[in-house]
Each structure stands twice: as structure tokens, then as C-alpha cells.
Protein backbone atom coordinates (compact mmCIF):
# COMPACT_ATOMS: atom_id res chain seq x y z
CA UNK A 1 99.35 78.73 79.44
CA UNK A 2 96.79 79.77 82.13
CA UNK A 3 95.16 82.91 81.44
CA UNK A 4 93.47 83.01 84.96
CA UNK A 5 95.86 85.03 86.47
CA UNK A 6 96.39 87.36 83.79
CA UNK A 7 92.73 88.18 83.92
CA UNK A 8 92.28 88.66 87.41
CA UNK A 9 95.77 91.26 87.23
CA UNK A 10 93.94 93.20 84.15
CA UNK A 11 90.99 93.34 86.37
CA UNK A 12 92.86 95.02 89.74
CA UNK A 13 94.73 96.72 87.49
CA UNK A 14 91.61 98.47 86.53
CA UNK A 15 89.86 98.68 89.75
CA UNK A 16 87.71 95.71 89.54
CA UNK A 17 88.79 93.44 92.89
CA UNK A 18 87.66 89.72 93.41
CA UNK A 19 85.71 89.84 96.39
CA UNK A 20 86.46 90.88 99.72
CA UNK A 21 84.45 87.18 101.02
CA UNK A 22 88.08 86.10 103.22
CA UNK A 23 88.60 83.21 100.26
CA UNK A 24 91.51 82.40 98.51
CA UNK A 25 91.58 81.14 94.78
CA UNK A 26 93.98 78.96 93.29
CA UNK A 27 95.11 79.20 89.94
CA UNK A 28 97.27 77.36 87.51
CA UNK A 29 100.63 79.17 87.35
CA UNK A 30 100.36 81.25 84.37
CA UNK A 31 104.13 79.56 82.70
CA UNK A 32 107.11 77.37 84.54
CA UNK A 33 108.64 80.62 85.94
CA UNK A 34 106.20 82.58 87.89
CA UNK A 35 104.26 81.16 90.78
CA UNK A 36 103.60 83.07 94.18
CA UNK A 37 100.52 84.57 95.95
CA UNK A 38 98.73 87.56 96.08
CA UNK A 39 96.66 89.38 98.53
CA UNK A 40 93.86 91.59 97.88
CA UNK A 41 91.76 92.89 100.37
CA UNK A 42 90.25 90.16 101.82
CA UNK A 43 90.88 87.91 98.97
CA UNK A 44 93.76 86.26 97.64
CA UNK A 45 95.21 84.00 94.86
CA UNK A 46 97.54 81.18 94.81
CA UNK A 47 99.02 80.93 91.73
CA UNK A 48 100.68 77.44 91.72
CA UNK A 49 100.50 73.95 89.51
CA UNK A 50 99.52 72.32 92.86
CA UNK A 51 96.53 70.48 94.28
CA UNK A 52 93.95 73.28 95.59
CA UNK A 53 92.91 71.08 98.31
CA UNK A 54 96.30 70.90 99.38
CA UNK A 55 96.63 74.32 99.51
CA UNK A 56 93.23 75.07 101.73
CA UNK A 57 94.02 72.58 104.31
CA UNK A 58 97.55 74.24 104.96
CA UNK A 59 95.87 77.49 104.66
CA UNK A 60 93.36 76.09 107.40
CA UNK A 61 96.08 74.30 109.97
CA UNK A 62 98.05 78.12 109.66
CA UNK A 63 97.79 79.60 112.94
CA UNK A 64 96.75 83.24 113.19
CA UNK A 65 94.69 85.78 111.27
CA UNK A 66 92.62 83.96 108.86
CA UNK A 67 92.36 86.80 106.17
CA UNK A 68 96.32 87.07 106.83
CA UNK A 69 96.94 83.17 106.43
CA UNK A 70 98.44 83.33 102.39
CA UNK A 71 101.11 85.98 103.93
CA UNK A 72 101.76 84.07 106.92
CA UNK A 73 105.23 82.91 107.19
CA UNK A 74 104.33 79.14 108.07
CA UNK A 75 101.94 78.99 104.70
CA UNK A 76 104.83 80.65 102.46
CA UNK A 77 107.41 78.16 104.04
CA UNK A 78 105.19 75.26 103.35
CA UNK A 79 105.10 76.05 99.92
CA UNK A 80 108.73 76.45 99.62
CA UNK A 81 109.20 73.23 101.23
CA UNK A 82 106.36 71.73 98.92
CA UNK A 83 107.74 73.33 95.46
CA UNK A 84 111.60 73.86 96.35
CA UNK A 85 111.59 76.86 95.68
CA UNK A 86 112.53 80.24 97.82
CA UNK A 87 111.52 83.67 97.75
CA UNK A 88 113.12 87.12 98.22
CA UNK A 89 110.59 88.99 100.45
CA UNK A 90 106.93 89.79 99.95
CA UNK A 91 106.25 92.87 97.88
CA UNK A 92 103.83 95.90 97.67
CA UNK A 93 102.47 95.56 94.29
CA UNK A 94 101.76 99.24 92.61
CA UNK A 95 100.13 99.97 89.38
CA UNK A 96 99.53 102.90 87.22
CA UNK A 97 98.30 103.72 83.87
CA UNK A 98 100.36 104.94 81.15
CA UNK A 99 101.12 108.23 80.24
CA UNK A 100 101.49 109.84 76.94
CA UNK A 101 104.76 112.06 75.80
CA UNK A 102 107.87 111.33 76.24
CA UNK A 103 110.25 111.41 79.22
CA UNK A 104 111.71 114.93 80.88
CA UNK A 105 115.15 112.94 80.87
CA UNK A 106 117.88 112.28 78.53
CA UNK A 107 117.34 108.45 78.70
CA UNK A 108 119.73 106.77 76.51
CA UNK A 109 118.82 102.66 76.17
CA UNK A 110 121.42 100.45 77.10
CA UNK A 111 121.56 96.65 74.78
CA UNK A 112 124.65 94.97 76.22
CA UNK A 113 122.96 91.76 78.01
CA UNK A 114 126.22 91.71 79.89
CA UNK A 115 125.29 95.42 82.24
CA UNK A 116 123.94 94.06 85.94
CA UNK A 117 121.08 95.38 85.27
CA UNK A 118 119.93 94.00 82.20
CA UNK A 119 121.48 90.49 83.32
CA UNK A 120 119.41 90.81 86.57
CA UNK A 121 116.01 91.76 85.21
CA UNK A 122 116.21 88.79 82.35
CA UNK A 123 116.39 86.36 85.34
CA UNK A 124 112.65 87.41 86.18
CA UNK A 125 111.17 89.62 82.91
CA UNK A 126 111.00 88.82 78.93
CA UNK A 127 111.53 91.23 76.77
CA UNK A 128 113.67 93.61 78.49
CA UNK A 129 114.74 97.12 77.92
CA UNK A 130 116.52 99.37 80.06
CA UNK A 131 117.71 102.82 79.86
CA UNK A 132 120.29 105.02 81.51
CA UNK A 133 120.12 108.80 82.74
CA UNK A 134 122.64 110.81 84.56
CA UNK A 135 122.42 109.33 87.66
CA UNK A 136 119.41 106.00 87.40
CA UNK A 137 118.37 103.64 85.42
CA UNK A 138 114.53 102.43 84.25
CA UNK A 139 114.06 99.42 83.48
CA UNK A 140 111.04 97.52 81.62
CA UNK A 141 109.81 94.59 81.33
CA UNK A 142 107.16 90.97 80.67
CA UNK A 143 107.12 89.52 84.43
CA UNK A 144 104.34 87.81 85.84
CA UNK A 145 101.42 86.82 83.73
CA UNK A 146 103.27 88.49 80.85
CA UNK A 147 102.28 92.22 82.57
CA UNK A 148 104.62 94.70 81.73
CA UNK A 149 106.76 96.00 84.83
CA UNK A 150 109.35 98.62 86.09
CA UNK A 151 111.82 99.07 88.57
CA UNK A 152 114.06 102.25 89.18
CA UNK A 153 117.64 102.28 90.43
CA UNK A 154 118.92 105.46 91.67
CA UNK A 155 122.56 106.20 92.48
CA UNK A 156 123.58 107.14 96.09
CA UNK A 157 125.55 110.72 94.53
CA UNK A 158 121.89 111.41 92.60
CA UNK A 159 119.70 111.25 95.26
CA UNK A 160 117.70 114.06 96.50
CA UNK A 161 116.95 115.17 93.11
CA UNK A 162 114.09 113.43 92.64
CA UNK A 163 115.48 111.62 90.03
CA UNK A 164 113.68 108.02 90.91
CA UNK A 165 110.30 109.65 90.82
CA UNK A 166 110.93 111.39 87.52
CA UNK A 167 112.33 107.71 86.28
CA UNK A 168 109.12 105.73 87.42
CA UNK A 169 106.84 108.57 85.76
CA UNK A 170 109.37 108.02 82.64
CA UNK A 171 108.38 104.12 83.21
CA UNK A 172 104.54 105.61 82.60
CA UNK A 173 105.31 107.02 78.93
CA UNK A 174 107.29 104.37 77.91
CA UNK A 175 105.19 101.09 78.48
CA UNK A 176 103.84 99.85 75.21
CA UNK A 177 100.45 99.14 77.03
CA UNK A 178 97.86 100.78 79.06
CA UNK A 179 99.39 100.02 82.60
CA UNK A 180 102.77 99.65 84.01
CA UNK A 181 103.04 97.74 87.64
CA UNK A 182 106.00 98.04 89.86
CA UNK A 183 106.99 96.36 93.52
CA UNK A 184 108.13 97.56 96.26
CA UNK A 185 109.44 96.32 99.63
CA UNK A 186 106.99 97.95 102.11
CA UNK A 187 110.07 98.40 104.53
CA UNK A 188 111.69 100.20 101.52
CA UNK A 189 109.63 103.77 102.81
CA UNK A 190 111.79 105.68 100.20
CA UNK A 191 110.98 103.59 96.88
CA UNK A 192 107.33 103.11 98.24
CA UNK A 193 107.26 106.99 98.54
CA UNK A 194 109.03 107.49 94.91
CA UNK A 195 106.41 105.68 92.88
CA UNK A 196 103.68 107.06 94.76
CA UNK A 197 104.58 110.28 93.84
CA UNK A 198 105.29 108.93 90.36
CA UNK A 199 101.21 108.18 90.33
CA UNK A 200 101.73 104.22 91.04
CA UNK A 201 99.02 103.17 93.57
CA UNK A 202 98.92 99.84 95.93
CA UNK A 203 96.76 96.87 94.81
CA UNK A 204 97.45 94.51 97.11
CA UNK A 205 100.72 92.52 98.39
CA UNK A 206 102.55 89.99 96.58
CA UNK A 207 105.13 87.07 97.16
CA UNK A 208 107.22 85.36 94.52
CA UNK A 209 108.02 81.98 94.49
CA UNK A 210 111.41 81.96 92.76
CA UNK A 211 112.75 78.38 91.10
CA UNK A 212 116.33 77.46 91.62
């Protein structure tokens, strides 16, 4: 297993950024399932069991902003075509440290593999736990680079309660490790606003490469 990756996300995740030179660094994918790219400012990393030199000459032929190549739709389709893989949509990536306590909610954890939920976040996280309140659901878990992350799901009667920025702070107290990340869809302005509030802030932007 590659620890590259996982070093450089401990590093952001503390506020130490590769440099902002316009280069992009490719790693070895940190285990079969995750691969994808990041951008930093003015930096990026592939993470991908592929042939670097492949990767900078595509990144070079890309038409357009140079700093923006790695997010540029012709690059991300060329690795798709190149790996066979696809990809949902290219994240903000959040962070925040933990908190201590325990959760303002009555959380109450839900074990049935079976629930959507849990079934859904398996496909992309180890070690997953999920809990229910009135209304949402929290959900941790091992995804890329074995970092723990979160994701909130609100129902549409519960909204307007601030319910999904109490559930991402809850996130914050129940990590068992100093940080908790989280993605969002930039064009998602509500979730981006909820974990903001909830004390996550934006690292950089992020793209999955999803097998199967």
C-alpha cells in the first residue's frame, strides 16, 4: 500500500500545502479502490497505478488553463478511457478537526447492512457506522487513503432546522481521530453552506475515479 497519498492528505489536513509551483505529482494509488485527482492551489496529485509520463504528456496536449488542466474535462475523460473507470462529479473536499463531547442529538446507530445508507457508503468507505436522528442521518467512515469521512443526509420534512449542520458538527465529536473530511458538490450551495457552518473548511477540489 502507498502511503504517499495518505501523507500528503495528513499534511493539507493540517495546513501544510505542497507547493503552489503549477506541478502536478503522481502517486501510486493508495489500494485497488481509490484512485482520482486532487487540486490544491496551484498544485495537484494524480493518484493512479499508471505511467507518470503518461499522465504529463496528456496533461500537456489538454487545451486550456494550465493550472486548471487535472480538472479539465478532456484530462478526466482520458483517464476514464485509459483506466475504465467513471466518475460521479468532482467534489469540494472540506476538512475539520475533531471536537470533543458528545452530540446535541439523540443519535441512535443503525447496524443492519441492508438500510440504503449503510449499503451505499460500504461501496466507497471501510469500516462504516451510521446513525439516525429525528429527521438525518451521519454517517462515518475509512474512504480514501484510509481518512476517516462524513456525509449528512437530511430529510426534505426536517429541513430548516438546521438539522444537517448540527449532524456534520455531530460528525466532529464522533471521529475516532483528529480530523474528519467531508465532500461536497460545489453546485450543492446548501450542503457546501451546512458544513461550513459545521466548522469544515475547503482544501482543495477532488475527483474520484470509481471502478466498475
Amino acid at each position: 500500500m502507498s502511503e504517499a497519498l495518505a501523507r500528503i492528505l495528513d499534511a493539507a489536513a493540517h495546513g501544510r500545502f505542497p507547493p503552489p509551483d503549477g506541478s502536478t505529482t503522481v502517486v501510486r494509488q493508495p489500494n485497488g479502490r481509490d484512485a482520482g485527482v486532487l487540486a490544491f492551489t496551484a498544485h495537484s496529485v494524480v493518484f493512479l497505478d499508471e505511467d507518470p509520463g503518461w499522465v504529463h504528456d496528456t496533461l500537456a496536449a489538454t487545451p486550456g488553463d494550465a493550472l486548471a488542466a487535472t480538472m479539465n474535462p478532456r484530462f478526466l475523460g482520458a483517464l476514464m478511457a485509459r483506466t475504465g473507470r467513471h466518475m460521479n462529479t468532482i467534489d469540494l473536499l472540506t476538512v475539520a478537526p475533531a471536537l470533543p463531547g458528545t452530540p446535541d442529538l439523540d443519535l441512535r446507530e443503525i447496524r443492519d447492512p441492508e438500510h440504503p445508507r449503510v449499503a451505499r457508503a460500504m461501496k466507497f468507505r471501510d469500516e462504516v457506522r451510521v446513525w439516525g436522528a429525528e429527521g438525518g442521518v451521519v454517517i462515518l467512515g475509512r474512504g480514501v487513503a484510509g481518512r476517516w469521512e462524513t456525509a449528512v443526509e437530511v430529510a426534505e420534512e426536517a429541513r430548516g432546522r438546521r438539522l444537517g449542520e448540527r449532524l456534520a458538527r455531530a460528525a466532529r465529536q464522533l471521529v475516532p481521530d483528529t480530523v474528519v473530511w467531508a465532500q461536497q458538490s460545489p453546485g450543492n450551495a446548501r450542503s457546501v453552506r451546512t458544513f461550513q457552518a459545521a466548522g469544515y473548511r475547503p482544501v482543495g477540489a477532488e475527483a474520484l475515479l470509481v471502478a466498475g
